[in-house]
PDB file of N, CA and C in Angstrom:
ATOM      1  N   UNK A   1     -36.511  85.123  71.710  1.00  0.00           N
ATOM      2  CA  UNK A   1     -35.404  84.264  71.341  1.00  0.00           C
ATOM      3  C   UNK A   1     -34.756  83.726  72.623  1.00  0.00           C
ATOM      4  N   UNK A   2     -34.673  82.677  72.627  1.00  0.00           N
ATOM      5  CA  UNK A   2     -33.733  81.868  73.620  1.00  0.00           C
ATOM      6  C   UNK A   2     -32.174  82.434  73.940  1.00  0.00           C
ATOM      7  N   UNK A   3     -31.843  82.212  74.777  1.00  0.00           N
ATOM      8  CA  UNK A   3     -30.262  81.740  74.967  1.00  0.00           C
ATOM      9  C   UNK A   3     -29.987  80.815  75.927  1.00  0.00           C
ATOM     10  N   UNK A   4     -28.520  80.602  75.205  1.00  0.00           N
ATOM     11  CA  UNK A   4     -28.362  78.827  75.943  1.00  0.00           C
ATOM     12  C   UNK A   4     -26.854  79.085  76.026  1.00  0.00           C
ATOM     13  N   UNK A   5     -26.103  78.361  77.232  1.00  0.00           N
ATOM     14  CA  UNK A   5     -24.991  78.350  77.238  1.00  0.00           C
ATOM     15  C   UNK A   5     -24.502  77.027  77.256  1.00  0.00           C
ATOM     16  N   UNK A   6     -23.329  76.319  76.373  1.00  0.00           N
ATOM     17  CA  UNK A   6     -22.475  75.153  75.916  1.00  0.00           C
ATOM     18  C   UNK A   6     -21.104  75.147  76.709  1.00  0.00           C
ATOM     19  N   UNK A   7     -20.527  74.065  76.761  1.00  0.00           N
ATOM     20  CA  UNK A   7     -19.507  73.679  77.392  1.00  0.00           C
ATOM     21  C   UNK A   7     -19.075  72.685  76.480  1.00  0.00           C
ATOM     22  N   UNK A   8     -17.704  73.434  76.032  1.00  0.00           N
ATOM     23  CA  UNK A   8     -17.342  71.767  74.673  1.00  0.00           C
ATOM     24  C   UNK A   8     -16.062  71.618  74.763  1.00  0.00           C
ATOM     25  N   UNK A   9     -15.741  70.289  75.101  1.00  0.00           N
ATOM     26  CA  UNK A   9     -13.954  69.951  75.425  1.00  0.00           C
ATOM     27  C   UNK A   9     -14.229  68.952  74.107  1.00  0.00           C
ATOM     28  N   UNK A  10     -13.124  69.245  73.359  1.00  0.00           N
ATOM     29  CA  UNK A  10     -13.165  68.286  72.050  1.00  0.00           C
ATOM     30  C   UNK A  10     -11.243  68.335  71.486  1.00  0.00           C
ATOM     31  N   UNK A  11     -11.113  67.058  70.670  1.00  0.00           N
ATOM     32  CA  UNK A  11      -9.761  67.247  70.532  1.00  0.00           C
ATOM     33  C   UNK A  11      -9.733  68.856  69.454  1.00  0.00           C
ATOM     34  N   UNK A  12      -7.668  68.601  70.073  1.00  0.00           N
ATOM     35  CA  UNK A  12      -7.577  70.072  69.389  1.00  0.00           C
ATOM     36  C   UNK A  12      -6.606  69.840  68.096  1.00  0.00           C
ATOM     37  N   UNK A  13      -7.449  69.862  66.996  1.00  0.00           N
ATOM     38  CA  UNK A  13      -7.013  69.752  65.750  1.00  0.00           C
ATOM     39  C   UNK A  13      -7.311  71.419  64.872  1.00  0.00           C
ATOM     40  N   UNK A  14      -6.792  71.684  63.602  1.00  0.00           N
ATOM     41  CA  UNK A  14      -6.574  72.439  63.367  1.00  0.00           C
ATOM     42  C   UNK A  14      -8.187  73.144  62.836  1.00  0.00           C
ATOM     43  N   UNK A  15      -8.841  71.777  62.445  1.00  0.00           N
ATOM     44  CA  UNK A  15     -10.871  72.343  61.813  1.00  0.00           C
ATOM     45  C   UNK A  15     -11.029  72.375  62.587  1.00  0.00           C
ATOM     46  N   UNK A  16     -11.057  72.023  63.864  1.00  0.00           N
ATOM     47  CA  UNK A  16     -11.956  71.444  64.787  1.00  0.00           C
ATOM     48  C   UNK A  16     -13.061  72.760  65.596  1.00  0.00           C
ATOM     49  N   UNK A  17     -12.226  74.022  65.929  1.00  0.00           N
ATOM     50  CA  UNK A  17     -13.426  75.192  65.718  1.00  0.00           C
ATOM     51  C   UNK A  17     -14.213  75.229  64.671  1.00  0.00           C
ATOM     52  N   UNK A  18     -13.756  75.581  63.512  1.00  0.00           N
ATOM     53  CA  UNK A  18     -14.559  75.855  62.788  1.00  0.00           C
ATOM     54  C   UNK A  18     -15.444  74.810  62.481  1.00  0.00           C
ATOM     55  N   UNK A  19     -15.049  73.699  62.219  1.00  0.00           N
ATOM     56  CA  UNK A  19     -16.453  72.547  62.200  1.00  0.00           C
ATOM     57  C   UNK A  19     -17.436  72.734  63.335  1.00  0.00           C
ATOM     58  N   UNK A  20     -17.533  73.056  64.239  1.00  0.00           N
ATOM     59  CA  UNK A  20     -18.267  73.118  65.791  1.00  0.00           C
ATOM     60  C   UNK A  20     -18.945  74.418  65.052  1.00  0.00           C
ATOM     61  N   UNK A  21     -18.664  75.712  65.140  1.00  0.00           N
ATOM     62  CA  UNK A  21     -19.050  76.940  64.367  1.00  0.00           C
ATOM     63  C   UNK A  21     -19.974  76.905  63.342  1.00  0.00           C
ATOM     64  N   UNK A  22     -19.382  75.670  62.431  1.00  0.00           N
ATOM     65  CA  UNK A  22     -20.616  75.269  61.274  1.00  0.00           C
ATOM     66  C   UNK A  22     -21.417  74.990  61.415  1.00  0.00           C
ATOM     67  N   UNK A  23     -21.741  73.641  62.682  1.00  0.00           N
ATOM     68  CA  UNK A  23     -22.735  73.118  62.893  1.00  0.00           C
ATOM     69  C   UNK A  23     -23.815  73.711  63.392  1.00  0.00           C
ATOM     70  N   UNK A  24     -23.205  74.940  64.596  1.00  0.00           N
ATOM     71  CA  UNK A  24     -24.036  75.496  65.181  1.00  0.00           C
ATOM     72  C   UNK A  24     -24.726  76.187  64.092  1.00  0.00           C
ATOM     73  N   UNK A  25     -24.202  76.833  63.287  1.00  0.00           N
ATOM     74  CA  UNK A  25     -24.571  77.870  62.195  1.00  0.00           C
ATOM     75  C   UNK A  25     -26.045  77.362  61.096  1.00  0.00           C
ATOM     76  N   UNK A  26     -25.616  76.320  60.822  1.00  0.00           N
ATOM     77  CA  UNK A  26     -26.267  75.459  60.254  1.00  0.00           C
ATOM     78  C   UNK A  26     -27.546  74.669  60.840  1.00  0.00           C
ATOM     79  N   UNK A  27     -27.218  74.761  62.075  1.00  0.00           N
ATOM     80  CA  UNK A  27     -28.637  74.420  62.957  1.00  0.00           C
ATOM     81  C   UNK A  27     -29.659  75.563  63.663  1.00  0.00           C
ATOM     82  N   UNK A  28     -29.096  76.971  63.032  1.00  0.00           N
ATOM     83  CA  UNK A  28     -29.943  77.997  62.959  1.00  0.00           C
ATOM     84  C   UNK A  28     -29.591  78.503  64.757  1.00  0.00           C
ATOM     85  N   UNK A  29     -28.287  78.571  65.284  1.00  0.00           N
ATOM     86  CA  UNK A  29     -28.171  78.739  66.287  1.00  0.00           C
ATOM     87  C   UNK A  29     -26.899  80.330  65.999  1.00  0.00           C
ATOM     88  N   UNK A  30     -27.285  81.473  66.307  1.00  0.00           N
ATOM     89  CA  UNK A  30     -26.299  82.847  66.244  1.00  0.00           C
ATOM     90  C   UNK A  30     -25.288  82.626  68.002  1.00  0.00           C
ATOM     91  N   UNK A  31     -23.990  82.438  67.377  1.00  0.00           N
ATOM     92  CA  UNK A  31     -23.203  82.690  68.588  1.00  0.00           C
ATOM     93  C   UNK A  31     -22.799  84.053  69.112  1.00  0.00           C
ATOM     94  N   UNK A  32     -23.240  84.117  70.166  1.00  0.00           N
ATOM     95  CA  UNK A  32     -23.410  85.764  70.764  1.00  0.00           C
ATOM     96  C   UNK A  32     -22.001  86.085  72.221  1.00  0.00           C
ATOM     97  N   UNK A  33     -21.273  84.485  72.224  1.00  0.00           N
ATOM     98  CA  UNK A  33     -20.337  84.689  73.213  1.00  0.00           C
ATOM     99  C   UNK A  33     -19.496  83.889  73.123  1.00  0.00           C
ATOM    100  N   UNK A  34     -18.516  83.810  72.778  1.00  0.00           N
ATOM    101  CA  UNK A  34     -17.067  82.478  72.761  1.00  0.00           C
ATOM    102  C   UNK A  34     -15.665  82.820  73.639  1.00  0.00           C
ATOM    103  N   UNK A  35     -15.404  81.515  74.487  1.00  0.00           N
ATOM    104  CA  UNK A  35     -14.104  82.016  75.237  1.00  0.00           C
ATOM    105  C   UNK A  35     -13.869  80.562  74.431  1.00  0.00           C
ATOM    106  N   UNK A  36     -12.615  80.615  74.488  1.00  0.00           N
ATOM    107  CA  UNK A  36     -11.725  79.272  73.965  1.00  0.00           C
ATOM    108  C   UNK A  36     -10.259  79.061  75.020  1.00  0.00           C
ATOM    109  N   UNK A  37     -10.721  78.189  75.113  1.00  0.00           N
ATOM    110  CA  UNK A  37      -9.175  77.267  76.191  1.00  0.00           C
ATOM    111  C   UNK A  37      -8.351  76.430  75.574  1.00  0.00           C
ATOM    112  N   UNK A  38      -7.142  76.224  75.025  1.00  0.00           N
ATOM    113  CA  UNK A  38      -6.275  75.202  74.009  1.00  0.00           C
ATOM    114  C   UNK A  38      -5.083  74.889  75.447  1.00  0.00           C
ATOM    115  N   UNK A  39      -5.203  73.184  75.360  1.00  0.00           N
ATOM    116  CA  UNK A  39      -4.278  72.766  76.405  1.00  0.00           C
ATOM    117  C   UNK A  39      -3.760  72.231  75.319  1.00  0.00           C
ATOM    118  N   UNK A  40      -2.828  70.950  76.158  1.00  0.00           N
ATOM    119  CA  UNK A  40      -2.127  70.296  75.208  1.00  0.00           C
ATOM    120  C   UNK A  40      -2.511  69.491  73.867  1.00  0.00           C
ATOM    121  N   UNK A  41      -3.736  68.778  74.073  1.00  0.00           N
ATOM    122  CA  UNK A  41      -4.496  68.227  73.135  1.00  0.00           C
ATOM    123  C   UNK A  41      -5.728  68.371  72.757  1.00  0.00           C
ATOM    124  N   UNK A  42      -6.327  69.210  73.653  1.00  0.00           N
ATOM    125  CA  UNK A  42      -7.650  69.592  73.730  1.00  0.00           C
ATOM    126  C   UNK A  42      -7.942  71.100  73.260  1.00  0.00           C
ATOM    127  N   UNK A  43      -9.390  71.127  73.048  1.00  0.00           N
ATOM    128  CA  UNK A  43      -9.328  72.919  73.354  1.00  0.00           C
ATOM    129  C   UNK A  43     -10.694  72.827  74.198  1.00  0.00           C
ATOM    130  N   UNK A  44     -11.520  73.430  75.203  1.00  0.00           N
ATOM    131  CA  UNK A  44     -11.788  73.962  75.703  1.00  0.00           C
ATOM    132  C   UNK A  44     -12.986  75.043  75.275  1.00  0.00           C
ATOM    133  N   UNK A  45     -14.280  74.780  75.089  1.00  0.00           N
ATOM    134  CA  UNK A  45     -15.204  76.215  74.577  1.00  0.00           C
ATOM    135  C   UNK A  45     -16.131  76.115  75.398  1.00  0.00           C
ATOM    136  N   UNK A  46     -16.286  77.837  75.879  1.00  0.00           N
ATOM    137  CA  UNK A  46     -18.277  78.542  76.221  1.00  0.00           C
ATOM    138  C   UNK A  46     -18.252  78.933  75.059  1.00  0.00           C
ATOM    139  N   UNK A  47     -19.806  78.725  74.959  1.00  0.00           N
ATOM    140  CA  UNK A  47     -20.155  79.155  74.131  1.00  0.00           C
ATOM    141  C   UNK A  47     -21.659  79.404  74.618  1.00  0.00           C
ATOM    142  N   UNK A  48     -21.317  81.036  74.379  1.00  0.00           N
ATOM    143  CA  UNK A  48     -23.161  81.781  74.455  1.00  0.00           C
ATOM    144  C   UNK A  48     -23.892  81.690  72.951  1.00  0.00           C
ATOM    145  N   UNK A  49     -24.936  81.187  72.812  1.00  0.00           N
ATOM    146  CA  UNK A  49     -26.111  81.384  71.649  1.00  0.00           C
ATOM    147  C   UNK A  49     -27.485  81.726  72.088  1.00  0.00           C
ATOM    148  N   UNK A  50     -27.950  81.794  70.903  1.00  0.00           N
ATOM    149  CA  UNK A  50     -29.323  82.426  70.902  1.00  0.00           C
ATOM    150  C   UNK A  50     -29.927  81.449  69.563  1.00  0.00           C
ATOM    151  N   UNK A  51     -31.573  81.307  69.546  1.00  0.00           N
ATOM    152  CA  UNK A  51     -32.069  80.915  68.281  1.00  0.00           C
ATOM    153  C   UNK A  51     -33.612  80.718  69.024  1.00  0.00           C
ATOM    154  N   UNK A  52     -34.527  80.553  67.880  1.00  0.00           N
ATOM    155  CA  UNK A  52     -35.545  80.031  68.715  1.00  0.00           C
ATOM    156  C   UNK A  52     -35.926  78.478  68.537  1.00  0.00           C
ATOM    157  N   UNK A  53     -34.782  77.626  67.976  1.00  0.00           N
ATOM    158  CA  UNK A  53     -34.953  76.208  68.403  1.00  0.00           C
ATOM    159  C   UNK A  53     -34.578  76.057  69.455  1.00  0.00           C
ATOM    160  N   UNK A  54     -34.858  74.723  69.864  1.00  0.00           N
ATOM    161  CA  UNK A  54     -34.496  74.014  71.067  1.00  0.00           C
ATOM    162  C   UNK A  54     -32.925  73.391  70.711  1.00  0.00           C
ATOM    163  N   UNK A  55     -32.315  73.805  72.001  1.00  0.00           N
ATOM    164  CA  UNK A  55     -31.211  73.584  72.085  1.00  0.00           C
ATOM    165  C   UNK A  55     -30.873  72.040  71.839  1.00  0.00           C
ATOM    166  N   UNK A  56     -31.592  71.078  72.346  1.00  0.00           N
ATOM    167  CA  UNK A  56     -31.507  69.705  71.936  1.00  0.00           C
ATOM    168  C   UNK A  56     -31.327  69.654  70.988  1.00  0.00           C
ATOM    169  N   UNK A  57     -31.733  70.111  69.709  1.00  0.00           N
ATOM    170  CA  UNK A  57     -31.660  69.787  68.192  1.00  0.00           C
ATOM    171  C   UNK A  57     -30.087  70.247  67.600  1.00  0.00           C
ATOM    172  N   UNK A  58     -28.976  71.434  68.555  1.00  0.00           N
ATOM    173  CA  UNK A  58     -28.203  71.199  68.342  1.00  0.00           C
ATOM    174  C   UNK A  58     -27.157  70.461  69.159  1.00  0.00           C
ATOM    175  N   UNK A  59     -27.246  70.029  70.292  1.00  0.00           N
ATOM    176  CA  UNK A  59     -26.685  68.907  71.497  1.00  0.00           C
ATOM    177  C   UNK A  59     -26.693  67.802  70.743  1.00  0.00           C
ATOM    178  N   UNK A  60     -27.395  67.412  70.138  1.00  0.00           N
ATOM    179  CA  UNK A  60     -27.531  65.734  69.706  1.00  0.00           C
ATOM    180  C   UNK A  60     -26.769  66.103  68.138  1.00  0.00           C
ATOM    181  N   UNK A  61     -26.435  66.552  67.196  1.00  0.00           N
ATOM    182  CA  UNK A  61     -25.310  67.356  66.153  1.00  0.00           C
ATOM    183  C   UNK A  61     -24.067  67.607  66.618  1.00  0.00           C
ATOM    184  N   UNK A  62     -23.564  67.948  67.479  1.00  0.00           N
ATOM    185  CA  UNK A  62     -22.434  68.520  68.047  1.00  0.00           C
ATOM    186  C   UNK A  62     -21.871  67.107  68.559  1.00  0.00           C
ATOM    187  N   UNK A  63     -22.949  66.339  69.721  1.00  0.00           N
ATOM    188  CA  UNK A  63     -22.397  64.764  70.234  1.00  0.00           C
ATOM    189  C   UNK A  63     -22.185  64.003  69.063  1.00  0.00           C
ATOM    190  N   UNK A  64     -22.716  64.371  67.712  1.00  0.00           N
ATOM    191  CA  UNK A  64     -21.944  63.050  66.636  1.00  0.00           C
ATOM    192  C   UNK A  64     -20.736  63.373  66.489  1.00  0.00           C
ATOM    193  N   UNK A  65     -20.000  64.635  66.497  1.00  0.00           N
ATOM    194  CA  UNK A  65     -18.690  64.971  65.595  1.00  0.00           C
ATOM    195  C   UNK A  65     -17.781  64.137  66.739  1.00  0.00           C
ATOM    196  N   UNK A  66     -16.720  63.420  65.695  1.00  0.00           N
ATOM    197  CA  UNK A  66     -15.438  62.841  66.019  1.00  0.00           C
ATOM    198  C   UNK A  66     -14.867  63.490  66.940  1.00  0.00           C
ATOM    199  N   UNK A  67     -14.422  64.791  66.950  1.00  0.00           N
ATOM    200  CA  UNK A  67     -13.473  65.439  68.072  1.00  0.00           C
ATOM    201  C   UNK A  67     -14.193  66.040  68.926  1.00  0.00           C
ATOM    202  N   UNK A  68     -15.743  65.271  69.466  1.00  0.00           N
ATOM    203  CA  UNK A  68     -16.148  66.153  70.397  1.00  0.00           C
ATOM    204  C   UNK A  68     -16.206  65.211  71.766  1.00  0.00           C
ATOM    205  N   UNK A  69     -15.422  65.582  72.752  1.00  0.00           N
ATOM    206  CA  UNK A  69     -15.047  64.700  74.218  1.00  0.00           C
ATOM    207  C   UNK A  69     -16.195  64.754  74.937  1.00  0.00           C
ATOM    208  N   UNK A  70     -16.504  66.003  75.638  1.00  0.00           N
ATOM    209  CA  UNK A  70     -17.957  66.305  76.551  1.00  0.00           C
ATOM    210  C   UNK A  70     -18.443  67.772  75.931  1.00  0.00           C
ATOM    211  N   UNK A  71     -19.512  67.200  76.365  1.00  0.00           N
ATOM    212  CA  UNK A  71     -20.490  68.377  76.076  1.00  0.00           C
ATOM    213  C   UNK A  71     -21.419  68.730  76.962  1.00  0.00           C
ATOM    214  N   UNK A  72     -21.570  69.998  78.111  1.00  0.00           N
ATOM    215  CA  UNK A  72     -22.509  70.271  78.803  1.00  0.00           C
ATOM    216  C   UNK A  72     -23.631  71.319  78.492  1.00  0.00           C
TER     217      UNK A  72
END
């Protein structure tokens, strides 16, 4: 099994984890590490996973959602 580490600055609304959480979930990706950062408008996520897809298949899912700023 893979692991991959994410970098996600996205606005900070009240779904806005848990929609990110879904997607990953839903794209067959287990989150094995989360720190979260909430500034003024933003929040801030690492995020450690594991799966044996390719991480691309969830990078290009995550870049459609509305409140997502950057993604590394």
């Amino acid at each position: 099994m893979q692991q991959y580490q994410l970098t996600i600055k996205a606005g900070r609304r009240p779904e806005t984890l848990e929609r990110l959480l879904r997607v990953m979930r839903h794209r067959g990706f287990e989150v094995i590490g989360l720190q979260t950062e909430t500034r003024q408008s933003e929040i801030r996520l690492q995020v450690r996973l594991q799966s044996e897809r390719p991480v691309e298949l969830l990078f290009n899912q995550l870049a459609k959602l509305p409140d997502v700023m950057e993604l590394h």
